[in-house]
N, C-alpha and C. Protein backbone atom coordinates (compact mmCIF):
# COMPACT_ATOMS: atom_id res chain seq x y z
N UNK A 1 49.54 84.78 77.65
CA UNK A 1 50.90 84.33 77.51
C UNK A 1 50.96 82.82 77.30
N UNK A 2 50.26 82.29 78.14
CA UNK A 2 49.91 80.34 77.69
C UNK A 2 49.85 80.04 76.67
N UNK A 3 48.57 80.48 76.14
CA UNK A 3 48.14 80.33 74.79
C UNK A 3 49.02 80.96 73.44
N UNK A 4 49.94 81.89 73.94
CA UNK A 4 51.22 82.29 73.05
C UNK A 4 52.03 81.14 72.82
N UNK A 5 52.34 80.69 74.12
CA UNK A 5 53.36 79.53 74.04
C UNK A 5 52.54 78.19 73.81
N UNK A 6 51.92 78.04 73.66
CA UNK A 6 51.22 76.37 73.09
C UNK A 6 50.79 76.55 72.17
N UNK A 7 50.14 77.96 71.26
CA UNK A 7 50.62 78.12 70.05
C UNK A 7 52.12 77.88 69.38
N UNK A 8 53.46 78.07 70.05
CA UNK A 8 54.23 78.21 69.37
C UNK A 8 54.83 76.50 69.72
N UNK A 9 54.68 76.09 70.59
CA UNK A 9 54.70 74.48 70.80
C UNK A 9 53.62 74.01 69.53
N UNK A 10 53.06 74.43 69.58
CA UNK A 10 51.77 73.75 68.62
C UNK A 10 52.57 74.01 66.85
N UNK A 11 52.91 74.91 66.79
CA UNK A 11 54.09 75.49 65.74
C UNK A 11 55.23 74.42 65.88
N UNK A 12 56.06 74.54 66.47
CA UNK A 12 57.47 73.57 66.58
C UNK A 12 56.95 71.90 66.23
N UNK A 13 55.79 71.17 66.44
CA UNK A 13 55.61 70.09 66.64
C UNK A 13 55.24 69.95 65.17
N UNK A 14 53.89 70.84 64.43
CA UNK A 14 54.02 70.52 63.51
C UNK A 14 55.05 70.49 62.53
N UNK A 15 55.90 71.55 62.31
CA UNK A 15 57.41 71.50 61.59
C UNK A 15 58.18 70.15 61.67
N UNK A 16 58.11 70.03 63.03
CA UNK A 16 58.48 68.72 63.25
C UNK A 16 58.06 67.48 62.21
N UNK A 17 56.83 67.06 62.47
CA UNK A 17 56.19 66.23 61.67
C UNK A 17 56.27 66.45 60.40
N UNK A 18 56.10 67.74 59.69
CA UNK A 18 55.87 67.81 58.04
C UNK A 18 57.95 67.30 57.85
N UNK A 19 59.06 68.30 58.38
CA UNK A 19 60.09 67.35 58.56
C UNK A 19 60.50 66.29 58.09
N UNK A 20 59.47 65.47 59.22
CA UNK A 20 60.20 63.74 59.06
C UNK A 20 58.95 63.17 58.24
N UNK A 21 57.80 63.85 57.51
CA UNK A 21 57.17 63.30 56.56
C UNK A 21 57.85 63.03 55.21
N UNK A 22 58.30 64.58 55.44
CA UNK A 22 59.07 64.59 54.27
C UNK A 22 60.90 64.13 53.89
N UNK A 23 61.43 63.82 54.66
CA UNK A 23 62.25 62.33 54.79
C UNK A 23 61.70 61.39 54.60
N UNK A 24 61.08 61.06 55.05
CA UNK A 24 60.25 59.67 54.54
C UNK A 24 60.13 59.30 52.98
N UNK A 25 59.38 60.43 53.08
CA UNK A 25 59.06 60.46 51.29
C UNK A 25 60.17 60.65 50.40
N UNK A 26 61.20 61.22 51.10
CA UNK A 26 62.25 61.68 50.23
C UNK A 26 63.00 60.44 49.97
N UNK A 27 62.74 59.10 51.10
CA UNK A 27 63.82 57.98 50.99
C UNK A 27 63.33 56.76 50.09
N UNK A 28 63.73 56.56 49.14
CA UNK A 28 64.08 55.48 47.90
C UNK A 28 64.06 54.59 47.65
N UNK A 29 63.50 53.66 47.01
CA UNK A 29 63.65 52.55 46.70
C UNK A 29 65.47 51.79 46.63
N UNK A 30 65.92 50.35 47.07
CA UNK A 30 67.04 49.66 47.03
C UNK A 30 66.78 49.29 45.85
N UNK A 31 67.79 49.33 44.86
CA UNK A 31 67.88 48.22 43.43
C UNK A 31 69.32 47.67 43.55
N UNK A 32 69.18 46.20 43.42
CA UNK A 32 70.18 45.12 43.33
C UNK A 32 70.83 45.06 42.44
N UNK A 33 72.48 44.85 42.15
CA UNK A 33 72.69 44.38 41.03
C UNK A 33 73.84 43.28 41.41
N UNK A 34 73.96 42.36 40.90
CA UNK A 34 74.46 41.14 41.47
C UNK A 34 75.09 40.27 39.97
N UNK A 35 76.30 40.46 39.38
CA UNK A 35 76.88 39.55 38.48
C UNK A 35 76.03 38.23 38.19
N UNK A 36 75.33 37.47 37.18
CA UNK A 36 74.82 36.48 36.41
C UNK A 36 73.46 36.49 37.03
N UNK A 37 73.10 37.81 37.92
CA UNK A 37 71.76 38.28 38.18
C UNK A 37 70.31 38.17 37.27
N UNK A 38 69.58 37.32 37.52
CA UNK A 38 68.52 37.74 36.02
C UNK A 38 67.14 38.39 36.32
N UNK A 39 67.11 38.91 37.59
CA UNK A 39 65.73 39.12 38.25
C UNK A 39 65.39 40.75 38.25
N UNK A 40 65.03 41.59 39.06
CA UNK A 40 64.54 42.51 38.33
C UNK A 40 64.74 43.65 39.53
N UNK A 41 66.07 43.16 40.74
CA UNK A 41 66.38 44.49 41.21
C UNK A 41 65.69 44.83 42.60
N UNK A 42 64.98 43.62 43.22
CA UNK A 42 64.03 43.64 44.26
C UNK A 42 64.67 43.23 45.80
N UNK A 43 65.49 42.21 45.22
CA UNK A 43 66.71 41.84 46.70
C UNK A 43 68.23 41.45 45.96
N UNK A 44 68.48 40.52 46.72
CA UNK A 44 70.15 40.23 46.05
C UNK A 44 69.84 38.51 45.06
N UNK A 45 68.34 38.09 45.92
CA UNK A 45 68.02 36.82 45.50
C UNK A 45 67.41 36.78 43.91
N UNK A 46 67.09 38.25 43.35
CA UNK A 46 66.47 38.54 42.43
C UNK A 46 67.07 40.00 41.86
N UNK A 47 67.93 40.08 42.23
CA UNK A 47 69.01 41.45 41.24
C UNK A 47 69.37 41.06 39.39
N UNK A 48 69.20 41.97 39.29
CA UNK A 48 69.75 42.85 37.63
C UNK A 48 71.13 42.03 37.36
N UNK A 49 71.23 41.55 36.54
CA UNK A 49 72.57 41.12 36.04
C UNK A 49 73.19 42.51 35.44
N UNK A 50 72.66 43.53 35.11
CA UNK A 50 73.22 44.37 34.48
C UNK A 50 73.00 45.85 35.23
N UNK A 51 74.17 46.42 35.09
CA UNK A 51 74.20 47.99 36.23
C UNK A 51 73.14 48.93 35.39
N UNK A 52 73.41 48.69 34.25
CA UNK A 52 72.83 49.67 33.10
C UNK A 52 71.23 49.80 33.46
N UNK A 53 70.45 48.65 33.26
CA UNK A 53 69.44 48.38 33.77
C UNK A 53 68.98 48.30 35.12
N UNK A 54 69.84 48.98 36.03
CA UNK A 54 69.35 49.23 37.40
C UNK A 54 68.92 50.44 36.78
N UNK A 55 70.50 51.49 36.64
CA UNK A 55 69.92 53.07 36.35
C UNK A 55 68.73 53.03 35.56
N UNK A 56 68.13 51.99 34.40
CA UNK A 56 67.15 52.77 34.12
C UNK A 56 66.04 52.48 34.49
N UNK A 57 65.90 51.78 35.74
CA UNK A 57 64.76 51.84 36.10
C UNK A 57 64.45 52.33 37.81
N UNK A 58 65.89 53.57 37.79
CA UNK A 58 65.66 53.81 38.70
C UNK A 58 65.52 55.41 38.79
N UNK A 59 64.86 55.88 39.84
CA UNK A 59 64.27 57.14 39.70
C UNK A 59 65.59 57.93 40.80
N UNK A 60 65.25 59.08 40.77
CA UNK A 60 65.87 60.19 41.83
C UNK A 60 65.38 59.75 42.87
N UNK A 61 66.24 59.60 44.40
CA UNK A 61 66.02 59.10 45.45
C UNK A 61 66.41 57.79 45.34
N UNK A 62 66.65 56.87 44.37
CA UNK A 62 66.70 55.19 44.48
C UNK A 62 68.01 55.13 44.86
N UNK A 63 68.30 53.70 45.34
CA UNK A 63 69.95 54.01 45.82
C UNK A 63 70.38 52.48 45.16
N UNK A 64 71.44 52.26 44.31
CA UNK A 64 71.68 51.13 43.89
C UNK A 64 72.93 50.18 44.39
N UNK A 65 72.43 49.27 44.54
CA UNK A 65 73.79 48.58 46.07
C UNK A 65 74.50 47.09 44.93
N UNK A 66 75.59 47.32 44.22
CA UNK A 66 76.10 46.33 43.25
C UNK A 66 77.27 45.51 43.92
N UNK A 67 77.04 44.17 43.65
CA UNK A 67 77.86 43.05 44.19
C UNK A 67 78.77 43.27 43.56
N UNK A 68 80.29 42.71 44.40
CA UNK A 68 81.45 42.11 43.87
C UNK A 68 81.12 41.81 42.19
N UNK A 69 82.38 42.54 41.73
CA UNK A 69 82.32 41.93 40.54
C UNK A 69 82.94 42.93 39.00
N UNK A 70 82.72 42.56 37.88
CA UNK A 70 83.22 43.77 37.06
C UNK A 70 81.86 44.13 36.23
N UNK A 71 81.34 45.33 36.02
CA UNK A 71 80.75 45.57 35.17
C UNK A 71 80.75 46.23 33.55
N UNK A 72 80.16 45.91 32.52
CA UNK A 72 80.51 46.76 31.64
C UNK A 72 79.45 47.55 30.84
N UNK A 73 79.24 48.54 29.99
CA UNK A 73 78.48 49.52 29.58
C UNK A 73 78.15 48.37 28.28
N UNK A 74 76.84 48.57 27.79
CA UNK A 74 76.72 48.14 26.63
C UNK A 74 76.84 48.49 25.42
N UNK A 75 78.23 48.19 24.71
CA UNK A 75 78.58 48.73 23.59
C UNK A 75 77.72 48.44 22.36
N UNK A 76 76.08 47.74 22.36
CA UNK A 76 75.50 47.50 21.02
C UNK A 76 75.37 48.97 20.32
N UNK A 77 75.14 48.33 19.14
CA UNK A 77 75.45 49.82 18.42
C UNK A 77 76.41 50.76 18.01
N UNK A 78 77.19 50.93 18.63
CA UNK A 78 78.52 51.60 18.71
C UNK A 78 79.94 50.57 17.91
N UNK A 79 80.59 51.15 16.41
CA UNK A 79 81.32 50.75 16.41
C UNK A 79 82.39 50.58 16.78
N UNK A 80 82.83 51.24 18.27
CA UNK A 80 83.79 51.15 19.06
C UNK A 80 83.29 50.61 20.39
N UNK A 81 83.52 49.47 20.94
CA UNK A 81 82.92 49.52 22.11
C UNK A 81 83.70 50.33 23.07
N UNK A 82 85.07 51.02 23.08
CA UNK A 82 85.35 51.67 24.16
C UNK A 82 84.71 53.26 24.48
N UNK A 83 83.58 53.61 23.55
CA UNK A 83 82.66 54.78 23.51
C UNK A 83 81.36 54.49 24.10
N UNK A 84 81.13 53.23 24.70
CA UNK A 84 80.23 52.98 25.55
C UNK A 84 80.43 53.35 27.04
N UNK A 85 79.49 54.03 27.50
CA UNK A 85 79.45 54.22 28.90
C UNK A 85 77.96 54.44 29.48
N UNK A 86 78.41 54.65 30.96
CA UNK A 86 76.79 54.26 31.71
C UNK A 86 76.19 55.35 31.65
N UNK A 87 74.89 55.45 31.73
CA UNK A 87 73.95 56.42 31.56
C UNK A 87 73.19 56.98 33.29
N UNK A 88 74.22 57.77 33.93
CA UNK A 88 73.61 57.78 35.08
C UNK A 88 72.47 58.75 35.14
N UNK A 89 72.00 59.01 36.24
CA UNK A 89 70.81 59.17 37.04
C UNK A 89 70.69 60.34 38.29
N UNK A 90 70.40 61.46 38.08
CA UNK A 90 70.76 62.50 39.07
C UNK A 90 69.98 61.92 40.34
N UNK A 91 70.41 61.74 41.15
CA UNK A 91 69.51 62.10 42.38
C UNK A 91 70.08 60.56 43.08
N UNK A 92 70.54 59.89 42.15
CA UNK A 92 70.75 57.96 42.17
C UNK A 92 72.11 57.74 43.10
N UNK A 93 71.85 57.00 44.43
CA UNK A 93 72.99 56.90 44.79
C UNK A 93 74.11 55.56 44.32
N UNK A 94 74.90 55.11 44.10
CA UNK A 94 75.51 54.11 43.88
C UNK A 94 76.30 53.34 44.76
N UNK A 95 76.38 52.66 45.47
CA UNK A 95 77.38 51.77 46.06
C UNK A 95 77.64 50.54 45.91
N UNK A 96 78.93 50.36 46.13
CA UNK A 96 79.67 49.13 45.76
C UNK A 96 80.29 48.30 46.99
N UNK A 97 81.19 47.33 46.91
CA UNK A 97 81.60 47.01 47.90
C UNK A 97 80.91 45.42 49.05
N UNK A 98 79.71 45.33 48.17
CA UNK A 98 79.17 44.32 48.81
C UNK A 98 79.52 42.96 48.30
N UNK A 99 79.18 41.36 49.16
CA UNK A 99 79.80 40.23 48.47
C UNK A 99 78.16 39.81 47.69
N UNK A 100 76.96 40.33 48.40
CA UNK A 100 75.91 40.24 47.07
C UNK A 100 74.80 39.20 48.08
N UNK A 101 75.30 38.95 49.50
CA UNK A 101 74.42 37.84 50.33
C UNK A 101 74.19 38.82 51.24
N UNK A 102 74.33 40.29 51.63
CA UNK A 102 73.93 40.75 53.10
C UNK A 102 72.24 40.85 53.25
N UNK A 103 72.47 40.76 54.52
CA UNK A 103 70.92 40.64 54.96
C UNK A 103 70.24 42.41 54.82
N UNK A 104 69.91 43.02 53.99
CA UNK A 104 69.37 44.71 54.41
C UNK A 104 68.73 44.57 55.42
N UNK A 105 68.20 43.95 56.44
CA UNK A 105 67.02 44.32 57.36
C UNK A 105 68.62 44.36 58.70
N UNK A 106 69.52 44.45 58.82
CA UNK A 106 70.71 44.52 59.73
C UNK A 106 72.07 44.78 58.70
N UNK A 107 72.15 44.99 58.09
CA UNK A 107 73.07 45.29 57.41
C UNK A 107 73.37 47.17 57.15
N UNK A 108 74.96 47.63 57.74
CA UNK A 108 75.12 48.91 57.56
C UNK A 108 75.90 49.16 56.45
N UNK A 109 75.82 50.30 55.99
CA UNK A 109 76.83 50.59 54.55
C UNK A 109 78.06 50.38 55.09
N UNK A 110 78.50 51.20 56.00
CA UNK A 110 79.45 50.95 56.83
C UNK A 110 80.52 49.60 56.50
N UNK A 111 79.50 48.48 56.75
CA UNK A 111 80.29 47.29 56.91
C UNK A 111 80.43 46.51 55.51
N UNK A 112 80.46 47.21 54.43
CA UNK A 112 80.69 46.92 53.21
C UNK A 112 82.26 46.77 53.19
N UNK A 113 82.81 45.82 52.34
CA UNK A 113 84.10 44.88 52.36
C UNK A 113 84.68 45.66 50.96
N UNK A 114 85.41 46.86 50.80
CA UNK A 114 85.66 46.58 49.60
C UNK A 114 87.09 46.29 48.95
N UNK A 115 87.78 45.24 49.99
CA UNK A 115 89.19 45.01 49.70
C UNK A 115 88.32 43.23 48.88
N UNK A 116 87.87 43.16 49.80
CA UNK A 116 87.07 41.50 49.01
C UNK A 116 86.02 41.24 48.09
N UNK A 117 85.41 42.73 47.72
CA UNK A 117 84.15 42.77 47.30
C UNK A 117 84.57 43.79 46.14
């Protein structure tokens, strides 16, 4: 009967672990995007001037966190620019709402501003 049950403890623990391995793995890279941005999406000190170019260099799981500001689709090519639009990204989360200085290592989504931002 012991050895039933510390088998099945021995069961529950690993589940456990494969679990939160696999959260882990499942969680994403941050990409920046920050208005007159020229950097490449790594913090807010070095964000994407452009949203377009977050999505494409971002995979399923990435989550993209864009500063205050207006963005627009790039109409090259297109003789209408109002037939331009963004090219999203299944799996890609998007949020907005930030002023483009929070610290991520203490910073909650939560406390994103978006009457000012």
């Amino acid at each position: 009967m012991n050895e039933e049950r510390n088998l099945r403890s021995l069961s529950a623990i690993s589940l456990f672990i494969m679990m939160a391995a696999a959260s882990i793995a499942a969680a994403g890279d941050i990409i920046y995007v920050k208005q007159a941005g020229t950097g490449s999406g790594t913090s807010w000190a070095d964000a994407y001037g452009n949203l377009q170019d977050a999505l494409d260099a971002a995979v399923s799981t990435d989550e993209i966190r864009v500063a205050a500001g207006t963005y627009y689709p790039d109409p090259n090519g297109l003789g209408n620019p109002r037939l331009a639009s963004f090219q999203m990204v299944n799996g890609v989360t998007i949020y907005g709402g930030f002023a483009g200085s929070e610290d991520p290592g203490t910073f909650d989504l939560d406390d994103r501003d978006f009457v000012a931002n």
